[in-house]
Protein backbone atom coordinates (compact mmCIF):
# COMPACT_ATOMS: atom_id res chain seq x y z
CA UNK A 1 49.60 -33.19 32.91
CA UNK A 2 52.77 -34.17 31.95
CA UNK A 3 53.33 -37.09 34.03
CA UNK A 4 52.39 -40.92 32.69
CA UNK A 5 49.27 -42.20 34.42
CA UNK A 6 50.50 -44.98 36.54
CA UNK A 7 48.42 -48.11 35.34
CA UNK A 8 46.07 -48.85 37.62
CA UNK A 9 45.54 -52.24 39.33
CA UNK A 10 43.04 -53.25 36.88
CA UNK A 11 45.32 -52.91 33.90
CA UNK A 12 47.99 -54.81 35.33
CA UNK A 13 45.64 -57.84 36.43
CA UNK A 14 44.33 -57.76 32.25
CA UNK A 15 48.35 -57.34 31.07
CA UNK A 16 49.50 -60.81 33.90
CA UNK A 17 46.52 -62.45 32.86
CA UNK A 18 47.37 -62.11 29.03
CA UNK A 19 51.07 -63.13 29.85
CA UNK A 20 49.50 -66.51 31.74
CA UNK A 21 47.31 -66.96 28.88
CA UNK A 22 50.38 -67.27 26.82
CA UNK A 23 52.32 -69.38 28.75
CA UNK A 24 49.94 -71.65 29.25
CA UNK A 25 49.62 -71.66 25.26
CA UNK A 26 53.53 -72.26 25.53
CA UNK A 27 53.14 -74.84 28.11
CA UNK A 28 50.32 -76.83 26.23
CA UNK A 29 52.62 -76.95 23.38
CA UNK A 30 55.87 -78.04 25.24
CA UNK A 31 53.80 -81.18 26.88
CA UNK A 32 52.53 -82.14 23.41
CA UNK A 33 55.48 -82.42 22.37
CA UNK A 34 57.01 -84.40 25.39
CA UNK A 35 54.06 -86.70 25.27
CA UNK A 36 54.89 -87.21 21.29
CA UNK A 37 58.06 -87.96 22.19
CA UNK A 38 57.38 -90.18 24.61
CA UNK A 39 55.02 -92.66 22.74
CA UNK A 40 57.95 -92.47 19.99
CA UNK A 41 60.28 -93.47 22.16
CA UNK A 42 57.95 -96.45 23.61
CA UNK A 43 56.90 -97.61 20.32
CA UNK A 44 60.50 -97.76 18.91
């Protein structure tokens, strides 16, 4: 069988959820540093 195995709905669910995982990494990061720059900005 030549032909790539088309990945089955199961392996796309683990590769989005990986990719959310991530951005919600990302995301956690991004509001840290909002919030840090926030109080900054409040306690200048």
């Amino acid at each position: 069988m030549g032909r790539k195995k088309k990945p089955s709905f199961e392996d796309l669910i683990k590769l989005n959820r990986k990719a959310i995982i991530e951005d919600e990494k990302l995301m956690g990061k991004i509001e840290e540093k909002i919030e840090k720059r926030m109080n900054d900005t409040l306690n200048r």
